[in-house]
Protein backbone atom coordinates (compact mmCIF):
# COMPACT_ATOMS: atom_id res chain seq x y z
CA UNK A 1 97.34 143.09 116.36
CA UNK A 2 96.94 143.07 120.20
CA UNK A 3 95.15 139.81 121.57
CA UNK A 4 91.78 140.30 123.25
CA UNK A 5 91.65 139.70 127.31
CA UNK A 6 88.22 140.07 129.17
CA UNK A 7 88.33 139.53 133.06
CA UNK A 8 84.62 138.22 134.48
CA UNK A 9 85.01 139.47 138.01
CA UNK A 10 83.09 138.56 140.79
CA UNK A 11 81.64 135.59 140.29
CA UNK A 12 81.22 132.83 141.48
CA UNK A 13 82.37 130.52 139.52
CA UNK A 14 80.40 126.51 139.19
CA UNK A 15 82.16 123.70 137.82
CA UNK A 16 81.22 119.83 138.09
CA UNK A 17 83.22 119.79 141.34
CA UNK A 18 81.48 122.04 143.22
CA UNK A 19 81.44 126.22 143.38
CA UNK A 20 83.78 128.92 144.74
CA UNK A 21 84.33 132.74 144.21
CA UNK A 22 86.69 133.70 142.04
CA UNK A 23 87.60 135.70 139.26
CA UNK A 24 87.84 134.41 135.57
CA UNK A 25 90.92 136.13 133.28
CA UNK A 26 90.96 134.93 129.58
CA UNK A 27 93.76 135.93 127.16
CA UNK A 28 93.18 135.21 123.32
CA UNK A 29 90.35 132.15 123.22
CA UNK A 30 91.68 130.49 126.15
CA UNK A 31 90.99 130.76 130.32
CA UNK A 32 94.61 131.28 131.52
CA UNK A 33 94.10 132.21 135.30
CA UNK A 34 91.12 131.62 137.67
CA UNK A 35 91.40 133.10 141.60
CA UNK A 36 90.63 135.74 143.89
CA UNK A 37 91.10 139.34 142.73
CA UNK A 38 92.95 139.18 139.52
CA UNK A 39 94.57 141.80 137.63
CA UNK A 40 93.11 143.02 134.22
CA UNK A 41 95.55 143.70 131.87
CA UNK A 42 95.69 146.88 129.93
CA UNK A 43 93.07 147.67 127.68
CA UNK A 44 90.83 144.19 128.66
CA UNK A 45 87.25 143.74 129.11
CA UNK A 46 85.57 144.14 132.43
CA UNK A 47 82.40 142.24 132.81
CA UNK A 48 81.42 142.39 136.14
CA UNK A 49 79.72 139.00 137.23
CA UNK A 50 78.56 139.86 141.10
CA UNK A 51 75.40 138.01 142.12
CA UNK A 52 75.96 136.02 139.37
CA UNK A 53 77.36 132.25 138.30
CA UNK A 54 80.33 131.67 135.95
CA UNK A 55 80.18 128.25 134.68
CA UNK A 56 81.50 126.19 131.67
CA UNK A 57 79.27 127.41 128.16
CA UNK A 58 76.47 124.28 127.48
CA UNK A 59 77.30 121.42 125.17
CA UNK A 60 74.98 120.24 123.67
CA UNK A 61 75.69 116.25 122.19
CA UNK A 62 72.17 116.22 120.01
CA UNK A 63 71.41 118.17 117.27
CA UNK A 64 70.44 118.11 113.78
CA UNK A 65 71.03 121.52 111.62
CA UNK A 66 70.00 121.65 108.36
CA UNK A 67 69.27 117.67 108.58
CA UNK A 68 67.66 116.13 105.05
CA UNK A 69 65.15 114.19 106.01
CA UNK A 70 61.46 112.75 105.41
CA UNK A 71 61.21 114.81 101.98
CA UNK A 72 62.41 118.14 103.50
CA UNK A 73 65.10 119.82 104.96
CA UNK A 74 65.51 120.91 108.54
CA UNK A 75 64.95 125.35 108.63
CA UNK A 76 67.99 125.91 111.29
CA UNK A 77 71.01 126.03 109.72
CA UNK A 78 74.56 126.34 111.47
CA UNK A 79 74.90 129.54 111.44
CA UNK A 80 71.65 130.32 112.80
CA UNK A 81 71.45 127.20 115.66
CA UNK A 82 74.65 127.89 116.69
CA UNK A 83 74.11 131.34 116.94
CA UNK A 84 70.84 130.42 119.45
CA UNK A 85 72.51 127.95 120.87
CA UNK A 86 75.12 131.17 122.27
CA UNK A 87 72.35 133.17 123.40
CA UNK A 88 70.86 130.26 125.56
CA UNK A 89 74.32 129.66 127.11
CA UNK A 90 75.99 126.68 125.05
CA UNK A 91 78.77 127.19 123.19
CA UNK A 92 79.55 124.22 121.34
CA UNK A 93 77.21 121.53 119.88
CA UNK A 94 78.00 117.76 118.26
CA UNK A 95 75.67 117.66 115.29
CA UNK A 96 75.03 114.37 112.98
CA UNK A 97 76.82 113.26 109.32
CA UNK A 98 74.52 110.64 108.05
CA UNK A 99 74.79 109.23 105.07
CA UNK A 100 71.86 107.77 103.30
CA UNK A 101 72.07 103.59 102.85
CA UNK A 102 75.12 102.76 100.38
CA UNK A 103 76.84 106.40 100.31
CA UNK A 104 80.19 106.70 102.07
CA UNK A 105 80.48 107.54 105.57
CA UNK A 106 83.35 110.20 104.60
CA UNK A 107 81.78 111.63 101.93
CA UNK A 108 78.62 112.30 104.25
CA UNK A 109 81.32 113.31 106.62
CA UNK A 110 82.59 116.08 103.98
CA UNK A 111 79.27 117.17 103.26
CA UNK A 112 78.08 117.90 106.82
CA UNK A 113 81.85 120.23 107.62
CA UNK A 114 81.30 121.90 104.28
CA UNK A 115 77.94 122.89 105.68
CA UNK A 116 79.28 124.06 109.04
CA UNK A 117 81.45 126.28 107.79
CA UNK A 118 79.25 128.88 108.38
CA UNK A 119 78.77 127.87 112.18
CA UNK A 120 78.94 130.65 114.54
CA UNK A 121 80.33 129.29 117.72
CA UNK A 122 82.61 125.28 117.99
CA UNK A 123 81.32 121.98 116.79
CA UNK A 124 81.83 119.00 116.28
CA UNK A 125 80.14 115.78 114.31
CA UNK A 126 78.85 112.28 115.29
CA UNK A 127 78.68 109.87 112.24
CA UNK A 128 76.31 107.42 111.75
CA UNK A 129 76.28 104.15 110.32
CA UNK A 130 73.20 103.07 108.68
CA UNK A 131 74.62 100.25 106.60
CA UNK A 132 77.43 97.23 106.12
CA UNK A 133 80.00 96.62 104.01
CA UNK A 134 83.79 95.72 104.38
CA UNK A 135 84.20 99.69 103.17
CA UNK A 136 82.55 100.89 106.28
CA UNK A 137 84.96 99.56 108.49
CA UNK A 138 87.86 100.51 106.35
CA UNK A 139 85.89 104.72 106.41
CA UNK A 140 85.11 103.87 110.43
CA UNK A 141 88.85 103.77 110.81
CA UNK A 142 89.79 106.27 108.61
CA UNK A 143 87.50 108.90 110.74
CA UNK A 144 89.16 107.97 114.00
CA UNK A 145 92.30 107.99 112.51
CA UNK A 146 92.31 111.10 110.52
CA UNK A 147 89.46 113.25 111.48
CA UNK A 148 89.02 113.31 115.12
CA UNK A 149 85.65 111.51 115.10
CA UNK A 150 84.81 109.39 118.29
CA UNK A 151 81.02 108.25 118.13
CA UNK A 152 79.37 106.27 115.99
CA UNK A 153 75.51 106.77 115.50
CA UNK A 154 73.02 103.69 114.98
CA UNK A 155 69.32 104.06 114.32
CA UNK A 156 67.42 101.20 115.07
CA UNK A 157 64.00 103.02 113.62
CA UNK A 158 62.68 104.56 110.44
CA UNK A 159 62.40 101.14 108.76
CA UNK A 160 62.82 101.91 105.13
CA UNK A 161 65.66 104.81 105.45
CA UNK A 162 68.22 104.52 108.03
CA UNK A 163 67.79 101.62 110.33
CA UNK A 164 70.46 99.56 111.00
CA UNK A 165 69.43 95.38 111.40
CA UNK A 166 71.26 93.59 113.98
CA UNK A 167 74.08 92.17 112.02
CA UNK A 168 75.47 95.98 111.55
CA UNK A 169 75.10 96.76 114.87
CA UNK A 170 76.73 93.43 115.61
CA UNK A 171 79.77 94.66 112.81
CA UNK A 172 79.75 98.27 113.77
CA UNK A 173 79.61 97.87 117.04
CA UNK A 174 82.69 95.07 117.14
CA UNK A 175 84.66 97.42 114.99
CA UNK A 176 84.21 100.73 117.48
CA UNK A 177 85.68 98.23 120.03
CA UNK A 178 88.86 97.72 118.21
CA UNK A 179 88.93 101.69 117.04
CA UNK A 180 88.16 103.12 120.91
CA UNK A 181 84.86 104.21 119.49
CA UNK A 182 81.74 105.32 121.24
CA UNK A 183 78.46 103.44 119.71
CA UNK A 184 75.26 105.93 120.21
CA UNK A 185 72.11 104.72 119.85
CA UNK A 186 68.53 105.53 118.79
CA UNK A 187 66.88 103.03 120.38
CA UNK A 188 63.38 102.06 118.97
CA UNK A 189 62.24 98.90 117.59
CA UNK A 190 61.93 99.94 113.76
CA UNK A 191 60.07 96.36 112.95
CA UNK A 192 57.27 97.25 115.65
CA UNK A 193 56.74 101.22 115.00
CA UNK A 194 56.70 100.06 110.96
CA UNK A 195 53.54 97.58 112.04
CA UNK A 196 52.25 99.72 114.55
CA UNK A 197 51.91 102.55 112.41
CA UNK A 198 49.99 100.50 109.43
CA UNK A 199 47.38 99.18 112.47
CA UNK A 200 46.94 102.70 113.92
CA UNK A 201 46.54 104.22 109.87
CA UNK A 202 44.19 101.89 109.45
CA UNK A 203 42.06 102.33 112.36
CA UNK A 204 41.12 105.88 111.21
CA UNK A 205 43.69 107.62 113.68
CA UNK A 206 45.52 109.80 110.79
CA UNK A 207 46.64 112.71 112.96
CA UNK A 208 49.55 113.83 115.26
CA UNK A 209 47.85 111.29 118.10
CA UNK A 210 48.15 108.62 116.32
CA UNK A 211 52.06 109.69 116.36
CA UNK A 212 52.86 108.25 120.38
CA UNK A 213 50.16 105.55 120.27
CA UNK A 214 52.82 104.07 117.09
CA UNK A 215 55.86 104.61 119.29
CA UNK A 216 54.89 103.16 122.89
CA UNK A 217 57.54 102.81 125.26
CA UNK A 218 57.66 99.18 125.40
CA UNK A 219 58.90 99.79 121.42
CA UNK A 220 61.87 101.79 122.90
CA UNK A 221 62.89 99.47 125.97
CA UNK A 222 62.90 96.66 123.41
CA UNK A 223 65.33 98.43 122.11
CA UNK A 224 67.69 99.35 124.78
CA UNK A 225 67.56 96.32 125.95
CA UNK A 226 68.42 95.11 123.09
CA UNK A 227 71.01 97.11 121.87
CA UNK A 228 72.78 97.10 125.71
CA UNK A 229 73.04 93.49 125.80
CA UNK A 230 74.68 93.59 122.10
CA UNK A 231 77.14 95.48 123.64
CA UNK A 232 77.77 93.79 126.73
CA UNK A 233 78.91 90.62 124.82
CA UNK A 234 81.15 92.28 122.21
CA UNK A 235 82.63 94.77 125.31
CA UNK A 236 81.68 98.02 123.76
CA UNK A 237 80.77 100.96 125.43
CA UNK A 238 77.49 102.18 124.07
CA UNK A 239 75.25 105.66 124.40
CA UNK A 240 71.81 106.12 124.34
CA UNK A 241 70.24 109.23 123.30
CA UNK A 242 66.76 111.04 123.90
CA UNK A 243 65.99 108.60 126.95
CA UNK A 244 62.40 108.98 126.95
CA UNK A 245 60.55 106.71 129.16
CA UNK A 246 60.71 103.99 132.03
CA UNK A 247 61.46 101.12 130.25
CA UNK A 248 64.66 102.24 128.49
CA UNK A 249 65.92 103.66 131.60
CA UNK A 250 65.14 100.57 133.78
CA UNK A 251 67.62 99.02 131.17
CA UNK A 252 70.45 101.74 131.34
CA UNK A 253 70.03 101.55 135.07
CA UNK A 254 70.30 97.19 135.13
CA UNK A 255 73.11 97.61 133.14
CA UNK A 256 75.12 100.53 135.00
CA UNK A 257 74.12 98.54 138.05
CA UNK A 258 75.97 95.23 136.80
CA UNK A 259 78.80 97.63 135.80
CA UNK A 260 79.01 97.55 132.28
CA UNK A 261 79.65 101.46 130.75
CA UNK A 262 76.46 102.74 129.43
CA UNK A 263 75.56 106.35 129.28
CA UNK A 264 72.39 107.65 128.64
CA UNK A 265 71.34 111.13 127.66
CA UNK A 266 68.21 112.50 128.33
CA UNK A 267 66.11 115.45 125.98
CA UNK A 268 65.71 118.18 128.21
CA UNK A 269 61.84 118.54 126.59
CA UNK A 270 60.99 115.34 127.54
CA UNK A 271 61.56 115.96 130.85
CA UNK A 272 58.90 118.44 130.98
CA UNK A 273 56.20 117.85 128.16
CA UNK A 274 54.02 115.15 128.30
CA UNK A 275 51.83 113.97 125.36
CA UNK A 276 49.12 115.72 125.96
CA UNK A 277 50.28 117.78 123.49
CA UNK A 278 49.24 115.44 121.00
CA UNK A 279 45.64 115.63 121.49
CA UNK A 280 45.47 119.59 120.84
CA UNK A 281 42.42 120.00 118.47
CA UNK A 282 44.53 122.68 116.49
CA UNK A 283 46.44 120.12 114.24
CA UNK A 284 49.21 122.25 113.80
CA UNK A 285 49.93 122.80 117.10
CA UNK A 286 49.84 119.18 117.89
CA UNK A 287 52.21 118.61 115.36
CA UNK A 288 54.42 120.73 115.90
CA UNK A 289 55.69 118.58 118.75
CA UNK A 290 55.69 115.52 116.53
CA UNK A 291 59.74 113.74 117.11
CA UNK A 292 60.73 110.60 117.95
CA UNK A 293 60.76 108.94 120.61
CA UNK A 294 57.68 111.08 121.03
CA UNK A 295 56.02 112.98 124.19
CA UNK A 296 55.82 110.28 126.90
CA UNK A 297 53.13 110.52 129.74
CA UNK A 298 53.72 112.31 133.28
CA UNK A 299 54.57 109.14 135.17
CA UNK A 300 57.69 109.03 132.31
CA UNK A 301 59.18 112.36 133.28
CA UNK A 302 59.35 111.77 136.89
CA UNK A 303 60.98 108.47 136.43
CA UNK A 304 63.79 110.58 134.11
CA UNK A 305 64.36 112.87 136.42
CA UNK A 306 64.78 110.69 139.50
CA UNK A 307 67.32 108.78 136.71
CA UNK A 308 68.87 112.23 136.46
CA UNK A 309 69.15 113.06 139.88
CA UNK A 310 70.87 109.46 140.39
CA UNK A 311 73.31 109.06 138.05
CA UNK A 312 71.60 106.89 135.41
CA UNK A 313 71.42 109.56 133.00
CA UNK A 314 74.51 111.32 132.63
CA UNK A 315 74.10 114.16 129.90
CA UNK A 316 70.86 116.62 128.46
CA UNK A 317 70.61 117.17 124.72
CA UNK A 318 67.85 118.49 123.01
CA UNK A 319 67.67 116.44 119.52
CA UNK A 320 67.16 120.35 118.07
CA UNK A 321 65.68 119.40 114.40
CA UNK A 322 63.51 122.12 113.43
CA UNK A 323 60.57 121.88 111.01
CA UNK A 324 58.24 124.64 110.37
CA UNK A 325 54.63 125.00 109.86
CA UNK A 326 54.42 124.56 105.75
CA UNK A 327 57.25 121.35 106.72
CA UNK A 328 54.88 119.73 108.87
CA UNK A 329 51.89 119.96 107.00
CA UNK A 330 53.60 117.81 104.48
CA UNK A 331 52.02 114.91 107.12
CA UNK A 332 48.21 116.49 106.75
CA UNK A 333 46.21 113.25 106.54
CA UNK A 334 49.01 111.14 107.65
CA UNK A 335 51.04 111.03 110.82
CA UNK A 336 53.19 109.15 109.61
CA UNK A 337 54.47 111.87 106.72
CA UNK A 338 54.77 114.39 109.52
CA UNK A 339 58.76 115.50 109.42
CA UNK A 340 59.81 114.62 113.04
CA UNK A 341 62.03 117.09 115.15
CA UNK A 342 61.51 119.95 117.89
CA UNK A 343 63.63 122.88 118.56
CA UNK A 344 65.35 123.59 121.75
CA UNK A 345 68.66 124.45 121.56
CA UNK A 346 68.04 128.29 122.72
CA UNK A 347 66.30 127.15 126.02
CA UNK A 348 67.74 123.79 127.51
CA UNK A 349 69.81 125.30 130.20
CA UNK A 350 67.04 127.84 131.24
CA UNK A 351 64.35 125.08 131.12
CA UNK A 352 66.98 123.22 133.27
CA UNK A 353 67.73 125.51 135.83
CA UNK A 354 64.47 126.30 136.14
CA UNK A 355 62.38 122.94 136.40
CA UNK A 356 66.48 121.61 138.36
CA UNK A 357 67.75 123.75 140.09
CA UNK A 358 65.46 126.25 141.45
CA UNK A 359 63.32 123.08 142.40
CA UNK A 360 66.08 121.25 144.47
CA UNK A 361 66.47 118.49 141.91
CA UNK A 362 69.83 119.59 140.67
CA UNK A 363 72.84 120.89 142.64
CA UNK A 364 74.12 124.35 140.64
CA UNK A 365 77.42 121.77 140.25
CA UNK A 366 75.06 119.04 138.99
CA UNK A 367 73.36 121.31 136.73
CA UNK A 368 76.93 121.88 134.81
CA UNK A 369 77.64 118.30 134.95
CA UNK A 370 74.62 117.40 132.81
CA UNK A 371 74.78 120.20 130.56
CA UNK A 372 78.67 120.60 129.83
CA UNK A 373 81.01 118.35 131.67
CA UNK A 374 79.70 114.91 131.25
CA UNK A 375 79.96 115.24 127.62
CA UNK A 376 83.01 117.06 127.67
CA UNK A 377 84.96 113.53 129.39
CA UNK A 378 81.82 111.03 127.48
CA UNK A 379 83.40 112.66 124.12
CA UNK A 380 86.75 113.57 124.95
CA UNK A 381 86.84 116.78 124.67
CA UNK A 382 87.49 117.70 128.39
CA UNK A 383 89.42 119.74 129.76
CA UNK A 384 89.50 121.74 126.70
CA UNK A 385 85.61 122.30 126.85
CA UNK A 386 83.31 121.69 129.81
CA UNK A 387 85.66 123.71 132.47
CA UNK A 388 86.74 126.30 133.80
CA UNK A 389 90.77 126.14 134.48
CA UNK A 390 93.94 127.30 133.37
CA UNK A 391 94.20 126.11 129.31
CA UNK A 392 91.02 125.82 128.46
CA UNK A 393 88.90 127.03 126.19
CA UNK A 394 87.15 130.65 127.32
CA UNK A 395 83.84 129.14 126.83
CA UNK A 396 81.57 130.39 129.44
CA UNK A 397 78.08 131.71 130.57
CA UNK A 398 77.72 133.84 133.04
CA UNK A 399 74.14 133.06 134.30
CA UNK A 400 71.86 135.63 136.06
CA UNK A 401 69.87 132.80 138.56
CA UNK A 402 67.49 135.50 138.83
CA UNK A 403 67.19 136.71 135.20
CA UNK A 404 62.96 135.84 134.24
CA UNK A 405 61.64 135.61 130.74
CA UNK A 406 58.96 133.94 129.19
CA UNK A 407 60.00 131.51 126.29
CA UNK A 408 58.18 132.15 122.93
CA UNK A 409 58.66 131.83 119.26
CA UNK A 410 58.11 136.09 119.02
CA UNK A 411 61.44 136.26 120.38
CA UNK A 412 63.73 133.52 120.40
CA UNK A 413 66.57 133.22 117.90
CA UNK A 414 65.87 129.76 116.67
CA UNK A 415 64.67 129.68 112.95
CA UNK A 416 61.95 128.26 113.05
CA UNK A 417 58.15 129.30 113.34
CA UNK A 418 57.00 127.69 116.91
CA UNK A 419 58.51 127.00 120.25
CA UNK A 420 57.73 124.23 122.55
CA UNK A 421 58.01 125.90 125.42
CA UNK A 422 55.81 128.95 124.24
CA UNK A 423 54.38 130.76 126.87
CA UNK A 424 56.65 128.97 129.78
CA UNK A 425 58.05 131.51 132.34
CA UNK A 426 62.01 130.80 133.17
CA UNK A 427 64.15 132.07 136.40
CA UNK A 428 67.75 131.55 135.27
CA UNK A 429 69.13 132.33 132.02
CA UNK A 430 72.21 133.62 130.57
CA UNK A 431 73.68 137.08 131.08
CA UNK A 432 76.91 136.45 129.24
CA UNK A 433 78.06 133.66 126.65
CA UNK A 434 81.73 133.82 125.86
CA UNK A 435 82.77 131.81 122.88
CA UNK A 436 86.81 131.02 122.73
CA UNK A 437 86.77 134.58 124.57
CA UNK A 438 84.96 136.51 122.60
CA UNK A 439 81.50 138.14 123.45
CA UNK A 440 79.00 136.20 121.72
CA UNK A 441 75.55 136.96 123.85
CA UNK A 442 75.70 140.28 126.12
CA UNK A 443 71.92 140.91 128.42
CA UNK A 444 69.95 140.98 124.94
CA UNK A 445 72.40 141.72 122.56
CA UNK A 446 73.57 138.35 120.00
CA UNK A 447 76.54 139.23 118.52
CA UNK A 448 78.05 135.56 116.88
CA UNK A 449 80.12 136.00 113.85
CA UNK A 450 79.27 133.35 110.62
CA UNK A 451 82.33 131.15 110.73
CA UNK A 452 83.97 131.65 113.57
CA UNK A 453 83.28 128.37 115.13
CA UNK A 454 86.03 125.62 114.95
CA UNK A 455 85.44 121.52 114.04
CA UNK A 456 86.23 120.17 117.71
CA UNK A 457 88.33 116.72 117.14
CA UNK A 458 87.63 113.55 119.56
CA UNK A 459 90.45 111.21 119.83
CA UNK A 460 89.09 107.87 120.04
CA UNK A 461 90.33 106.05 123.46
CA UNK A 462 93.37 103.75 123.35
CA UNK A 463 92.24 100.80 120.97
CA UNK A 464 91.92 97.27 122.83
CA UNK A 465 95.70 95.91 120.76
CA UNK A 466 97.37 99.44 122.23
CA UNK A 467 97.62 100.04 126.12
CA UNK A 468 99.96 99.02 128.31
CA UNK A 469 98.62 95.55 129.00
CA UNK A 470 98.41 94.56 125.26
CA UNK A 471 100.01 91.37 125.89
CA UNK A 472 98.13 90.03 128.18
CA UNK A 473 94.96 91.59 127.04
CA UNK A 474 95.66 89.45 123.39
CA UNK A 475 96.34 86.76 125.64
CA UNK A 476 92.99 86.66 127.27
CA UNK A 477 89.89 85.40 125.39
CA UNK A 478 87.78 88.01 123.73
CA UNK A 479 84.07 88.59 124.96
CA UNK A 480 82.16 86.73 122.51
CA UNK A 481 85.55 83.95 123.44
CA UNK A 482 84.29 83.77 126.77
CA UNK A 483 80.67 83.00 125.68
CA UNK A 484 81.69 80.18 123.68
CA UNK A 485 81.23 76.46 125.02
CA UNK A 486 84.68 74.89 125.52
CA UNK A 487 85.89 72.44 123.57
């Protein structure tokens, strides 16, 4: 069986680093030469890339397919997110195992790969820990260990279900520290939105705009604040997803500033919808954009994207949890019963180049660092994904900056009924998605296979008992050693 080669000729070719023409050969499912003028070898795949950019497929670190949750079950599957995912231009995605309070982390773990089997293009799986017990830790270190997982997830919302109190952050988090773990973070207070929802209930305010009014920013700088400073005396690098507003990115950016390693992702939705949305007299269509954190106003995305721009927020996600019509309605009467997710995952690049790029914001090399790279070396998974060398995987997009389309539910590939975006007009979309070298998106043509994609393991980093400086690491006093009184 001969192995399949495509040469993308004629590029030019975008990395983190900067851009360059060159031509792109890839043998099998990996990249193995880029440069001027290559050879194709007998029988490859021409795709001709001139006027066009060649840059590393999209990862996307946020997304939820076929999540269980608030009495329903998410409508995109694996198969069919991953599969939208390709024809947007991202070719791998880290999706979430979370196991309900008192069920094992690895048999959550279990459940969520037997359901990705049937994913179409590479993955890989966050795990969260929503509660405490001596058998957490020992299942913690048996993911790291055994199953390549990195990141630990930690809701501090949805009081009730999933939120994690202080003392298992304070456990979790101390235990990712000795593992090389990453701690991510949903970062509302769950105490507050719980209260805040009764008072707005009770008002009379029982539909989607009651939904942000429950949720005000101050709820999720609380948080970040909260959770950063956690971290900062156990020494534990933590994440933050779906940045949403001022507050929690004044405390990502304190932080950063004082040098201590927080990343922070931002939604790519949130940097482009404000919560206007909310106060749409069709109720469905107002609730359609009910998630959490929710819709933030204008004032909020400017601040994000200035935190973009800067540094502050490293990596775009989309928190893709679809919920359609008939789902939502299960909150009629009641925000608070409304299932909470958008979609996404088809348009995040294009919305970024768009609203980025084409608007000076972003750098075409910045643009791949917030949709690929970064999370490629956050997660440890670069080089292998998020570049474009010699060895790694042929996961690319080549991306038509002058390809227009207007986003809408008629004719996106996402399975579900409504698209947040509808009606938006985008310059800059993909041409070509390569997955592991093979054609996966051609012009207007999807073409994923169910089951192709691969699990993607994360080694953990070197634990804090196994570097080179172990002994006098052991010999220096730990973090919450150094803010002990003496004596």
């Amino acid at each position: 069986m001969s192995v399949m080669s495509t040469l993308i000729r004629g590029g030019t070719v975008v990395t983190a680093e900067g851009e360059f023409r060159a031509d792109v050969l890839c043998v099998g499912e990996s990249i193995t030469a880029v440069g001027p003028d290559l050879q194709a070898p007998t029988g490859a795949r021409t795709i001709d890339a001139g006027g066009a950019y060649v840059m590393p497929g999209g990862i996307d670190p946020h997304t939820h397919m076929e999540l269980p949750f608030m009495g329903t079950v998410a409508s995109e599957d694996f198969f069919t997110g991953t599969s939208a995912a390709a024809a947007g231009g991202t070719t791998m995605i880290i999706d979430f195992a979370i196991p309900d309070p008192g069920e094992s982390l690895l048999g959550a773990y279990r459940k969520w790969r037997g359901w990705a089997e049937k994913a179409a293009c590479d993955y890989s799986l966050h795990v969260a820990v929503t509660w405490w017990a001596d058998s957490v830790r020992e299942e913690m270190r048996t993911l790291c260990r055994d199953h390549g997982v990195n990141s630990f997830k930690h809701f501090m919302a949805y009081k009730g279900a999933i939120m994690c109190d202080d003392e298992t952050l304070v456990n979790s988090f101390t235990t990712a520290r000795e593992l090389g773990a990453l701690c991510t973070l949903h970062a509302e207070n769950g105490e507050l939105v719980y209260v805040l929802q009764k008072a707005i209930f009770d008002k009379g305010l029982t539909g989607p705009e009651g939904h942000p009014l429950s949720r005000p920013p101050e709820v999720e700088g609380e948080a970040a604040n909260r959770a950063i400073r956690i971290a900062e005396v156990l020494g534990v690098p933590v994440y933050l997803v779906h940045t949403s507003c001022i507050d929690a990115l004044e405390a990502v950016s304190r932080a950063r500033l004082e040098g201590q390693r927080v990343f922070a992702e931002v939604l790519a939705q949130h940097l482009v919808i404000d919560d206007s949305v909310y106060r749409n007299p069709d109720w469905d269509a107002a609730a359609a954009y009910v998630m959490s954190p929710p819709f933030r106003p204008k004032e909020h995305q400017a601040a994000l994207w200035k935190g973009l721009q800067a540094g502050m927020l490293q990596t775009t996600a989309t928190d893709h949890c679809c919920f359609c019509a008939p789902q939502k309605r299960m909150g009629l009467g009641d925000f608070r019963k409304i299932p909470n997710g958008t979609g996404g995952v088809e348009d995040r690049l294009s919305v970024l180049w768009h609203h980025g790029v084409r608007t000076g914001r972003l750098t075409p090399a910045e643009f791949v660092a917030v949709t690929s790279t970064n999370t490629a070396k956050i997660f440890n998974v670069f080089p292998r994904k998020g570049a474009i060398m010699p060895g790694a995987d042929a996961d690319l997009v080549v991306w038509d900056p002058n390809k227009t389309r207007t986003i809408s539910a008629k004719t996106h590939h996402q399975n579900i009924d409504f698209n947040i975006y509808e009606g938006m007009e985008v310059t800059g979309n993909a041409a070509v998605t390569l997955s592991r070298g093979m054609v996966v998106w051609d012009g207007d043509q999807l073409s994923t296979e169910r089951g192709r994609g691969k699990y993607v393991d994360r080694p953990c980093w070197a634990p804090y008992w196994d570097s080179q400086k172990t002994r006098n690491r052991l010999a220096e006093p730990t973090p919450v050693e150094r803010v002990l009184p003496k004596g």
